[in-house]
N, C-alpha and C. Protein backbone atom coordinates (compact mmCIF):
# COMPACT_ATOMS: atom_id res chain seq x y z
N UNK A 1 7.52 17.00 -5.57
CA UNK A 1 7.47 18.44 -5.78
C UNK A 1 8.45 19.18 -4.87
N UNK A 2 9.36 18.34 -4.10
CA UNK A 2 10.08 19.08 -3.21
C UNK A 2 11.20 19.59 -3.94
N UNK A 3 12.24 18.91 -4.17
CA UNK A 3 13.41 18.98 -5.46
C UNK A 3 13.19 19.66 -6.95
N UNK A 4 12.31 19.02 -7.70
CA UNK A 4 12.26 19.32 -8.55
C UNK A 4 12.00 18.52 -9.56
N UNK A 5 11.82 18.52 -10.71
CA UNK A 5 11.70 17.88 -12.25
C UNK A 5 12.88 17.36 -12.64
N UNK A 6 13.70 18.58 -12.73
CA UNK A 6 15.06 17.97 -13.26
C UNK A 6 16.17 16.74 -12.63
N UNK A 7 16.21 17.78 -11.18
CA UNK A 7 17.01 16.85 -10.18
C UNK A 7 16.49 15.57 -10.12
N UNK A 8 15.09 15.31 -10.15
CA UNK A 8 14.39 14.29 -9.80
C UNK A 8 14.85 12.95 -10.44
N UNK A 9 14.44 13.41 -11.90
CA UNK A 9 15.18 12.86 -13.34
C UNK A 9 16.31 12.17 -13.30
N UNK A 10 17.22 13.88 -12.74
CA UNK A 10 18.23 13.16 -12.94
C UNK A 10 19.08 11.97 -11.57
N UNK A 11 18.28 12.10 -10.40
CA UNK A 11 18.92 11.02 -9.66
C UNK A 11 18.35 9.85 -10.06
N UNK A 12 17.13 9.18 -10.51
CA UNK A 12 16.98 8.31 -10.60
C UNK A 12 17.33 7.87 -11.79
N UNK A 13 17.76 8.20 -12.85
CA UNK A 13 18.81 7.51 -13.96
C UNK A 13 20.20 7.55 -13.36
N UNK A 14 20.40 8.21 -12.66
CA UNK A 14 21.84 8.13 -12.47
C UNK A 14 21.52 7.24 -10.95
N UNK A 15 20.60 6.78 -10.23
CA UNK A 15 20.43 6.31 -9.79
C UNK A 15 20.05 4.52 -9.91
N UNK A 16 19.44 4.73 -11.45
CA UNK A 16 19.64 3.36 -12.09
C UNK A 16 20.62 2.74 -12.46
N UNK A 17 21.84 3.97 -13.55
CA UNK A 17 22.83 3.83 -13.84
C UNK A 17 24.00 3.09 -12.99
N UNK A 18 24.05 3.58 -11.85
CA UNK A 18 25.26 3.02 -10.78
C UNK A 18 24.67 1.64 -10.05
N UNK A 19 22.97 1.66 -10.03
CA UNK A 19 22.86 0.37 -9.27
C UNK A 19 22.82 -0.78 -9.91
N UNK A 20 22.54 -0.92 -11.39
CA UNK A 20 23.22 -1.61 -12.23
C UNK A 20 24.51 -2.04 -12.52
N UNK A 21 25.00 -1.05 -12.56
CA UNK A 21 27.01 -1.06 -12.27
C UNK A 21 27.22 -2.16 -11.34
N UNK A 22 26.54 -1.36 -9.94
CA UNK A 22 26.75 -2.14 -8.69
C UNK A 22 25.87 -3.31 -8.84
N UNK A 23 25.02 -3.93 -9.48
CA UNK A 23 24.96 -5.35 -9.11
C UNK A 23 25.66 -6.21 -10.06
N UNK A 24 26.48 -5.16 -11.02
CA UNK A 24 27.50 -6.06 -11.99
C UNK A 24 28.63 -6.75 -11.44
N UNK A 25 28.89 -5.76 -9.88
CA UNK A 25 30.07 -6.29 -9.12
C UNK A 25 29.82 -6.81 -7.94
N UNK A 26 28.37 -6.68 -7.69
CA UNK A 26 28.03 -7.89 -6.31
C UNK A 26 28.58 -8.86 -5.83
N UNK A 27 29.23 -9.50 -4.70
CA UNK A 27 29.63 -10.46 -4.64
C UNK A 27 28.94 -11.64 -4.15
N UNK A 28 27.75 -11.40 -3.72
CA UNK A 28 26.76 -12.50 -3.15
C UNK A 28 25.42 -12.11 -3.13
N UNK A 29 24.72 -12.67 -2.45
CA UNK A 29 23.18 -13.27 -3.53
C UNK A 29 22.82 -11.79 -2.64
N UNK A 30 22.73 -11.41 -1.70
CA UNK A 30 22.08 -10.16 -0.89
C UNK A 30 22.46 -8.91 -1.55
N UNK A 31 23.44 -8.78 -2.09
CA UNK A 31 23.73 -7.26 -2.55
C UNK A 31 23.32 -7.32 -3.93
N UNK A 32 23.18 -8.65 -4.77
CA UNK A 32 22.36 -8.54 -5.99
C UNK A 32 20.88 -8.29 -5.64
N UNK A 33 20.34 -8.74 -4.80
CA UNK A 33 19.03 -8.17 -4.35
C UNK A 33 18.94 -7.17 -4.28
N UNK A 34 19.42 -6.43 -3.23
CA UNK A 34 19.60 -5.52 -2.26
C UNK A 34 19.77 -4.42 -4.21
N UNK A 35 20.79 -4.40 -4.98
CA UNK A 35 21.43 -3.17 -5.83
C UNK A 35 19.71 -3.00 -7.02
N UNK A 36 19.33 -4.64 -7.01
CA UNK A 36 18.20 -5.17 -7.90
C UNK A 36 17.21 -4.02 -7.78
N UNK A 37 16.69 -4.00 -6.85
CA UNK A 37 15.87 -3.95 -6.31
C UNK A 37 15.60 -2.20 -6.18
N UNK A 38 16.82 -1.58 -5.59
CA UNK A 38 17.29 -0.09 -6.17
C UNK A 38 16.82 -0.16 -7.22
N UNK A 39 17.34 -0.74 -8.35
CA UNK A 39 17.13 -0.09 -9.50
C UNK A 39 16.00 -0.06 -10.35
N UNK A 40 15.16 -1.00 -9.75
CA UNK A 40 13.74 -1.14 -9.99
C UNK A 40 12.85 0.03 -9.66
N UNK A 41 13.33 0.42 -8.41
CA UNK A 41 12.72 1.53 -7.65
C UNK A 41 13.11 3.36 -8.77
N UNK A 42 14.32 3.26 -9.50
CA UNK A 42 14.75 4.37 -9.39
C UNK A 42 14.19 4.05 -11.01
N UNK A 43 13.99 2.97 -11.87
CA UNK A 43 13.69 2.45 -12.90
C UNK A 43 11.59 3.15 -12.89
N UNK A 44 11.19 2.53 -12.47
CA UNK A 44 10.20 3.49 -12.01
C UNK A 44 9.75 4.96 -11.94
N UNK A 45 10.96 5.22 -10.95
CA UNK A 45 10.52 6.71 -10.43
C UNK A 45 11.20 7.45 -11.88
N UNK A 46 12.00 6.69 -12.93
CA UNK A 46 12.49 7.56 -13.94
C UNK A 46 11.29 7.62 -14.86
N UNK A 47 10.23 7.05 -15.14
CA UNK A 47 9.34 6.99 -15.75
C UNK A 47 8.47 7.55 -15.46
N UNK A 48 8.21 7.25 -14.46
CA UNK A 48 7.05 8.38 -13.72
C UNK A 48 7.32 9.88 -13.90
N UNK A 49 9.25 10.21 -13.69
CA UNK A 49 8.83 11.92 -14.02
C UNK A 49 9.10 12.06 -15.57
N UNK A 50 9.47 11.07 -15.62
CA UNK A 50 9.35 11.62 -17.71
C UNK A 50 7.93 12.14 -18.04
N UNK A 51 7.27 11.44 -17.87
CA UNK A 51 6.13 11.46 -18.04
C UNK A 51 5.57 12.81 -17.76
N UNK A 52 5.62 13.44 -16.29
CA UNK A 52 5.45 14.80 -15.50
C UNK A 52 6.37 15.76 -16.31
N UNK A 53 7.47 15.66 -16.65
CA UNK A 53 8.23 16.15 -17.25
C UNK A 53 7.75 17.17 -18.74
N UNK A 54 7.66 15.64 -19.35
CA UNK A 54 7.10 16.33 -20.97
C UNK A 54 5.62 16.91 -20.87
N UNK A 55 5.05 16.16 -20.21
CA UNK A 55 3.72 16.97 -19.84
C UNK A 55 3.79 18.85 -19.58
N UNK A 56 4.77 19.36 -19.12
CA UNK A 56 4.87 20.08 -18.11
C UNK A 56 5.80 21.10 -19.16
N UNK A 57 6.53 20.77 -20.13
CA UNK A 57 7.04 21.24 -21.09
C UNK A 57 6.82 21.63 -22.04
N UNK A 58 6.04 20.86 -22.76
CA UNK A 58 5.41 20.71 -24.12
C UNK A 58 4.16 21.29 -24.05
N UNK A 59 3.73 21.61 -25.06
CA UNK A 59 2.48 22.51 -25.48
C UNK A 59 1.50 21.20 -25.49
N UNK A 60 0.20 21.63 -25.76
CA UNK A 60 -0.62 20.35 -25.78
C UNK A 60 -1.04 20.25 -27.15
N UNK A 61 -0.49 20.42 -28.28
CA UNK A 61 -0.12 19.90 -29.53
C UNK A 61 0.46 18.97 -29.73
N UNK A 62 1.76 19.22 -28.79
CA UNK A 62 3.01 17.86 -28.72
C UNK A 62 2.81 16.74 -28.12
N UNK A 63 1.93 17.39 -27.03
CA UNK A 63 2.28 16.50 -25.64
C UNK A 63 1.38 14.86 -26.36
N UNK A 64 0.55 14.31 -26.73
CA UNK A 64 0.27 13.79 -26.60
C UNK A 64 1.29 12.53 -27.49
N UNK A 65 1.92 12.83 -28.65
CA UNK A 65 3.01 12.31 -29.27
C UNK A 65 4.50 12.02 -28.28
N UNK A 66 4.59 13.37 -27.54
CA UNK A 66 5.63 12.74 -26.58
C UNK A 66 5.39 11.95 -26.05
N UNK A 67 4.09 11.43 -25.01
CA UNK A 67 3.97 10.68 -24.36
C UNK A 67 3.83 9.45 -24.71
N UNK A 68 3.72 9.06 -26.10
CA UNK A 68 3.43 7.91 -26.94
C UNK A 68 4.49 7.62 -27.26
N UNK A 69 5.75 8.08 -27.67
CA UNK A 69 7.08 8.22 -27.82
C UNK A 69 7.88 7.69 -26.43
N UNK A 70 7.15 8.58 -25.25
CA UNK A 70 7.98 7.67 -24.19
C UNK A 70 7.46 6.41 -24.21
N UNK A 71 6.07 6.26 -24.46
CA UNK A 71 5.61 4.65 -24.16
C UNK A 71 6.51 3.61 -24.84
N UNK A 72 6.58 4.33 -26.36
CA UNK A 72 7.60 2.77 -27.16
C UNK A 72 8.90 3.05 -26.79
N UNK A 73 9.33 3.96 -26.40
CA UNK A 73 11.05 3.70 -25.98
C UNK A 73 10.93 2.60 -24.45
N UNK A 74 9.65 3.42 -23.71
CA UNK A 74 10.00 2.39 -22.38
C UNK A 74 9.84 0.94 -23.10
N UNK A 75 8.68 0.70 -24.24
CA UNK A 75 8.24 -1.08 -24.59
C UNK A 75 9.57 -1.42 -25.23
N UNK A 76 10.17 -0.88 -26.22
CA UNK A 76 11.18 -1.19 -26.92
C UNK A 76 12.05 -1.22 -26.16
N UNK A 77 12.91 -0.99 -25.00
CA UNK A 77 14.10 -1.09 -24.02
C UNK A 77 13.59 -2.42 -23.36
N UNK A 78 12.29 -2.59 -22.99
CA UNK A 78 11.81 -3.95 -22.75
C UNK A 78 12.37 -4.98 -23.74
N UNK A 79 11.56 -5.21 -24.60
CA UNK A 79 11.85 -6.32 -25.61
C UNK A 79 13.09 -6.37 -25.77
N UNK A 80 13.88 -5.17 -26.09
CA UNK A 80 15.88 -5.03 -26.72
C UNK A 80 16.21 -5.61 -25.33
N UNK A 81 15.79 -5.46 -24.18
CA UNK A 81 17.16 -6.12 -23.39
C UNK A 81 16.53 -7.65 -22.81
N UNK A 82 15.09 -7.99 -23.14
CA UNK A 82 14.75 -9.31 -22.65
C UNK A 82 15.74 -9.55 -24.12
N UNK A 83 15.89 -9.46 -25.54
CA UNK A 83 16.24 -10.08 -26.50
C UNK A 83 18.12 -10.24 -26.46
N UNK A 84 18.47 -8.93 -25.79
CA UNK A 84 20.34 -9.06 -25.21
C UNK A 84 20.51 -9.72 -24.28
N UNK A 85 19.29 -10.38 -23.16
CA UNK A 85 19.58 -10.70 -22.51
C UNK A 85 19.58 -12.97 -22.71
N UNK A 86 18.93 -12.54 -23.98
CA UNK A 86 19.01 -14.41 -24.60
C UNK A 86 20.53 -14.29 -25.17
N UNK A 87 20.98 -13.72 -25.75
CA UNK A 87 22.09 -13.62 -26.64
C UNK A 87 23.30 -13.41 -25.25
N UNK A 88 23.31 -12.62 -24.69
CA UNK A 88 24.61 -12.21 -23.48
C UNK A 88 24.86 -12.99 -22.87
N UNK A 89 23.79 -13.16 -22.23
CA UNK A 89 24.19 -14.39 -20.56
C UNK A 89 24.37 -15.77 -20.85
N UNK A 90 24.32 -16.46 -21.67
CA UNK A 90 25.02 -17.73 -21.72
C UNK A 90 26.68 -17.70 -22.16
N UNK A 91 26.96 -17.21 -23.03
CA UNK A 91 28.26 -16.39 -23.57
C UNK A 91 29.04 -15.55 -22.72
N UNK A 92 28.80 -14.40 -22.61
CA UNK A 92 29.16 -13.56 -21.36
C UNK A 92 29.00 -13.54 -19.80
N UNK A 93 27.52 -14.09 -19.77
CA UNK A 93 27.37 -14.02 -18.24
C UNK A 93 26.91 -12.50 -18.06
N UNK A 94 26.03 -13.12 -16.42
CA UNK A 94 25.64 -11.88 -15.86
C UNK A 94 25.54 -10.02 -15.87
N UNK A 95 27.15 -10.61 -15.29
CA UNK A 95 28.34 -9.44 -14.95
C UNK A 95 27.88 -8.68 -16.22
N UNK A 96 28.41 -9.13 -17.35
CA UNK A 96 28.37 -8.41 -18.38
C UNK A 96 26.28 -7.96 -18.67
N UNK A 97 25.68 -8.33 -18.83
CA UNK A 97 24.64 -8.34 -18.65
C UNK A 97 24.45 -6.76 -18.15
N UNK A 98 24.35 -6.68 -16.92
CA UNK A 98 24.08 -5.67 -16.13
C UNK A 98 25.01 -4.71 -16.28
N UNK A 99 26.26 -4.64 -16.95
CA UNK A 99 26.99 -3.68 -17.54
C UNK A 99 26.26 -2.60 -18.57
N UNK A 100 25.80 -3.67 -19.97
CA UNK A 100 25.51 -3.27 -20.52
C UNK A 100 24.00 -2.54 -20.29
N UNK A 101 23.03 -3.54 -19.65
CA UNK A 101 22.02 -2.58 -18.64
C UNK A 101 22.19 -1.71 -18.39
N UNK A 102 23.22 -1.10 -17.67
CA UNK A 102 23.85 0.35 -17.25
C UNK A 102 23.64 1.71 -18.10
N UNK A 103 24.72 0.93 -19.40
CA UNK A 103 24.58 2.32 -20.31
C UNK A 103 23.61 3.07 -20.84
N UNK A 104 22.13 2.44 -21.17
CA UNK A 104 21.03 3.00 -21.79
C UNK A 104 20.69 4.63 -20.77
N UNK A 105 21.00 3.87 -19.18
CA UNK A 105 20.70 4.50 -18.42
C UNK A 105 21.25 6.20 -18.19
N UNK A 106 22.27 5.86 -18.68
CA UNK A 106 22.99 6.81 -18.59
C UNK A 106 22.81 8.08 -19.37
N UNK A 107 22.49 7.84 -20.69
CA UNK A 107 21.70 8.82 -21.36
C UNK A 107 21.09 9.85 -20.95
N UNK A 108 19.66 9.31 -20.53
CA UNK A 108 19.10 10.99 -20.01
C UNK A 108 19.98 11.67 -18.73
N UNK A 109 20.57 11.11 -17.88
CA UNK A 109 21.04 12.19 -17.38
C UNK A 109 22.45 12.82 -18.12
N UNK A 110 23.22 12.56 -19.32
CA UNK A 110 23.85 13.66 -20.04
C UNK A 110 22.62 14.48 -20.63
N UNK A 111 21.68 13.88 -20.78
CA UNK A 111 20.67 15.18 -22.01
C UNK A 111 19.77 16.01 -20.99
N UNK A 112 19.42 15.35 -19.89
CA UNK A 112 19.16 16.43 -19.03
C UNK A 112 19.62 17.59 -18.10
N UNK A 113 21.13 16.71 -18.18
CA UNK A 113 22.08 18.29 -18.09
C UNK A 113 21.97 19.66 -18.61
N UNK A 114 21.28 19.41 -19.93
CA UNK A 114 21.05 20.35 -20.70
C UNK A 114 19.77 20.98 -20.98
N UNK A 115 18.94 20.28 -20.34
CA UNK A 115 17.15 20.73 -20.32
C UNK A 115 17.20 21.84 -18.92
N UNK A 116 16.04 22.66 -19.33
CA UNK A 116 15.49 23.51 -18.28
C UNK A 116 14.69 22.78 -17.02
N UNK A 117 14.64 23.27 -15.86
CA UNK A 117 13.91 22.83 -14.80
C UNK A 117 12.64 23.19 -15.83
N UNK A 118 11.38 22.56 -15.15
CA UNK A 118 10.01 22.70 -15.53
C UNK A 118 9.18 24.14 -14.91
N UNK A 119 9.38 24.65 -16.01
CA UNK A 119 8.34 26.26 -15.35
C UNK A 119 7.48 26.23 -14.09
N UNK A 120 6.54 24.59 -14.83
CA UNK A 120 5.52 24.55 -13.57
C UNK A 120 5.94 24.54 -12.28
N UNK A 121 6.73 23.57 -12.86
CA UNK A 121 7.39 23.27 -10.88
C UNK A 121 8.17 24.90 -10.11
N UNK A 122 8.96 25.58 -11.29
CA UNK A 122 9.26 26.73 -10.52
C UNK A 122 8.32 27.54 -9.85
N UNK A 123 7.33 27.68 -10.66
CA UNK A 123 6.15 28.82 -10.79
C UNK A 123 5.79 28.13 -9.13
N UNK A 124 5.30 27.31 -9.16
CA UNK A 124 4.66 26.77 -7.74
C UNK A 124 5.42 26.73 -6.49
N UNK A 125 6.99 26.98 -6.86
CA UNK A 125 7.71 27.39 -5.85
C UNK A 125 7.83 28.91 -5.53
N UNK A 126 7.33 29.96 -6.19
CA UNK A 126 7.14 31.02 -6.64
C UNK A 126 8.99 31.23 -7.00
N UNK A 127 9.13 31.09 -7.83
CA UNK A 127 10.57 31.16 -7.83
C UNK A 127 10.35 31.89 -9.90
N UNK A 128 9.77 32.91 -9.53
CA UNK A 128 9.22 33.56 -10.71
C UNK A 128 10.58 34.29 -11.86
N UNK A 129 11.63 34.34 -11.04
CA UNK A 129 12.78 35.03 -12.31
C UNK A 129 13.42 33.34 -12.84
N UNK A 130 13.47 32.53 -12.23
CA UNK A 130 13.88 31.43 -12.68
C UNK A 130 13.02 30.52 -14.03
N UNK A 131 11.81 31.10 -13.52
CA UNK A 131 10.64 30.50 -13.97
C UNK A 131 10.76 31.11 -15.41
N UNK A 132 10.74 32.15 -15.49
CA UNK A 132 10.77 33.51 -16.87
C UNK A 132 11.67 32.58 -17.47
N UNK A 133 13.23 32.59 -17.08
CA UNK A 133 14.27 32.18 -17.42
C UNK A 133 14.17 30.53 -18.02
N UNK A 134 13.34 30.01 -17.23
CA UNK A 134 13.31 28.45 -18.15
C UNK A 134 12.20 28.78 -19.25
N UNK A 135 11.04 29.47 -18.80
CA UNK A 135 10.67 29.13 -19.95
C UNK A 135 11.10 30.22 -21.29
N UNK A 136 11.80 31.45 -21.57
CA UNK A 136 12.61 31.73 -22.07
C UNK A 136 13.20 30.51 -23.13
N UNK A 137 13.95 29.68 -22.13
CA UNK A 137 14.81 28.60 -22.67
C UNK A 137 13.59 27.84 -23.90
N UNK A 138 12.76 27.36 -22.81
CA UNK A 138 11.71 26.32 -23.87
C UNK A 138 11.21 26.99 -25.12
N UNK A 139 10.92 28.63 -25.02
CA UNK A 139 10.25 29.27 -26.01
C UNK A 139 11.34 29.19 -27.58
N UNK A 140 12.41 29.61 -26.83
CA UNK A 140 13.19 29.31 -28.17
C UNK A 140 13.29 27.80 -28.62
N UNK A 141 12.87 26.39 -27.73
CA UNK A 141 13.13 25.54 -28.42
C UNK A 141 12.08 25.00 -29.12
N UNK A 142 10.89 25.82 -29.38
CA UNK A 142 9.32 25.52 -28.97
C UNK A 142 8.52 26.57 -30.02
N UNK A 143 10.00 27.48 -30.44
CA UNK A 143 8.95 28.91 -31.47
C UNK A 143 7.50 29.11 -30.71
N UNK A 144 7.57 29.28 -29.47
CA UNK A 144 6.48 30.05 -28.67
C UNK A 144 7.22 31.86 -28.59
N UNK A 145 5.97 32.48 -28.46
CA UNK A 145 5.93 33.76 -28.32
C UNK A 145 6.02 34.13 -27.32
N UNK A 146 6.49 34.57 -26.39
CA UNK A 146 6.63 35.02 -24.95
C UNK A 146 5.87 35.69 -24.77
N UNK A 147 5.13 36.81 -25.68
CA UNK A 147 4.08 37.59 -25.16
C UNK A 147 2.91 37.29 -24.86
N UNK A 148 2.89 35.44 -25.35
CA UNK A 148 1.17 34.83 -25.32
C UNK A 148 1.82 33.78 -23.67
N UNK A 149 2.33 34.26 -23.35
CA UNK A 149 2.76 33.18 -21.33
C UNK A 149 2.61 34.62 -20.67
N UNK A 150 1.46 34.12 -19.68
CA UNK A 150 1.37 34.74 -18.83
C UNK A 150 1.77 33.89 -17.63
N UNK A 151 2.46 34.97 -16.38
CA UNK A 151 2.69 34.17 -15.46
C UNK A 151 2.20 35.28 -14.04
N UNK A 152 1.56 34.55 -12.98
CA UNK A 152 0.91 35.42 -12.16
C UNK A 152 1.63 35.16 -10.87
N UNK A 153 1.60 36.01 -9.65
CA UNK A 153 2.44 36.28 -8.94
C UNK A 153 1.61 34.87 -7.89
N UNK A 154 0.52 34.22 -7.94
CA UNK A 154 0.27 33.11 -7.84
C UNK A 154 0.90 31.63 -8.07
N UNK A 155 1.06 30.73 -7.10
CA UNK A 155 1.50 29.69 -7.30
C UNK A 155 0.63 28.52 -8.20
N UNK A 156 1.21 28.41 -9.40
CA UNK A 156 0.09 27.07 -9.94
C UNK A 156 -0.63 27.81 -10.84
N UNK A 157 -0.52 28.90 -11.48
CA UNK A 157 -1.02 29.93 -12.70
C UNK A 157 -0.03 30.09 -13.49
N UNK A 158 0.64 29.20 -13.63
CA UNK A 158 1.29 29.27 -15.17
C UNK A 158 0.21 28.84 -16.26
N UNK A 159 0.21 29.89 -17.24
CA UNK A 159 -0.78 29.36 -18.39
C UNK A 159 -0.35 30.17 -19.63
N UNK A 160 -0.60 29.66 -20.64
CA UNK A 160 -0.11 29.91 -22.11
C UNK A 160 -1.17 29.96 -23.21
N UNK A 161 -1.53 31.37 -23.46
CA UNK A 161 -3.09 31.43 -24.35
C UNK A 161 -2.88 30.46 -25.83
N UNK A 162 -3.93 30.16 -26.00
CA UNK A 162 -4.51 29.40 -27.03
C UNK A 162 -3.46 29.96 -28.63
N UNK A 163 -2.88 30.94 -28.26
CA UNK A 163 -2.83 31.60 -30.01
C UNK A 163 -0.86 31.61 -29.84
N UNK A 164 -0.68 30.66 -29.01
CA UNK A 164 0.73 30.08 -29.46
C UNK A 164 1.12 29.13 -29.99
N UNK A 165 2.07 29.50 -30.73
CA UNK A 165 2.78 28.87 -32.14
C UNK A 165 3.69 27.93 -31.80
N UNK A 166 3.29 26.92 -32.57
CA UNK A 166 3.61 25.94 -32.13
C UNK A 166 4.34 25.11 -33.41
């Protein structure tokens, strides 16, 4: 909660992204650990705020489909790269391996370039014109009514009455 939603997001894909890179060019068994091991960590922490993320975005109409949606992209990136990874590494090798590892990664942070910070998280920073301003953003992507969000000069009272359109 210190940083943020977005930033958060986005270092640890772009934090996956490069440590993948970097154990594509490792030169010995410690810095493949050592980059591994990063990216496990930042592999993680990218899941964890997706999760906080769409929660925190989405109406609770959606939310429960998003979150089922992140589940099979995280299972399906499982299975697709245990299944690239029978096909690559005898042929290609490693190197290449963890290249291609790389790119999936890379994704959300171009598409989160383009997402709003999370209201909640502003609101609780009281950072209330920013807050207007993202969710602004979400309402138009969301056909919510702005006049049914109330937001109180309280931290952690963001709330959105029942009779938005969804």
């Amino acid at each position: 909660d210190r940083f943020g939603r977005k930033p958060t997001a986005i270092a640890t894909s772009f934090g996956l992204f490069l440590s993948m890179l970097l154990t594509s060019k490792s030169n010995n068994l410690e810095a493949f650990i050592a980059f591994s091991v990063f990216a496990g960590f930042c592999c993680g922490g990218s899941l964890a705020i997706a999760y906080t993320y769409w929660a925190e975005v989405s109406n609770q109409r959606h939310r429960p489909l998003g979150v089922m949606v992140i589940t099979m992209f995280w299972n399906t990136g499982i299975t697709v790269s245990n299944g690239l990874a029978y096909f690559v590494l005898n042929d290609l090798g490693w190197r290449t391996y963890s290249v291609l590892m790389a790119l999936p990664a890379a994704v959300p942070v171009l598409l989160l370039l383009f997402l709003p910070e999370s209201p909640k998280f502003l609101n609780g920073k009281e950072k209330i014109d920013q807050c207007l301003a993202s969710l602004r953003r979400i309402t138009t992507l969301r056909y919510y009514d702005l006049d049914d969000i109330t937001i109180s000069q309280e931290p952690a009272r963001l709330t959105a009455s029942s009779s938005c359109k969804s």
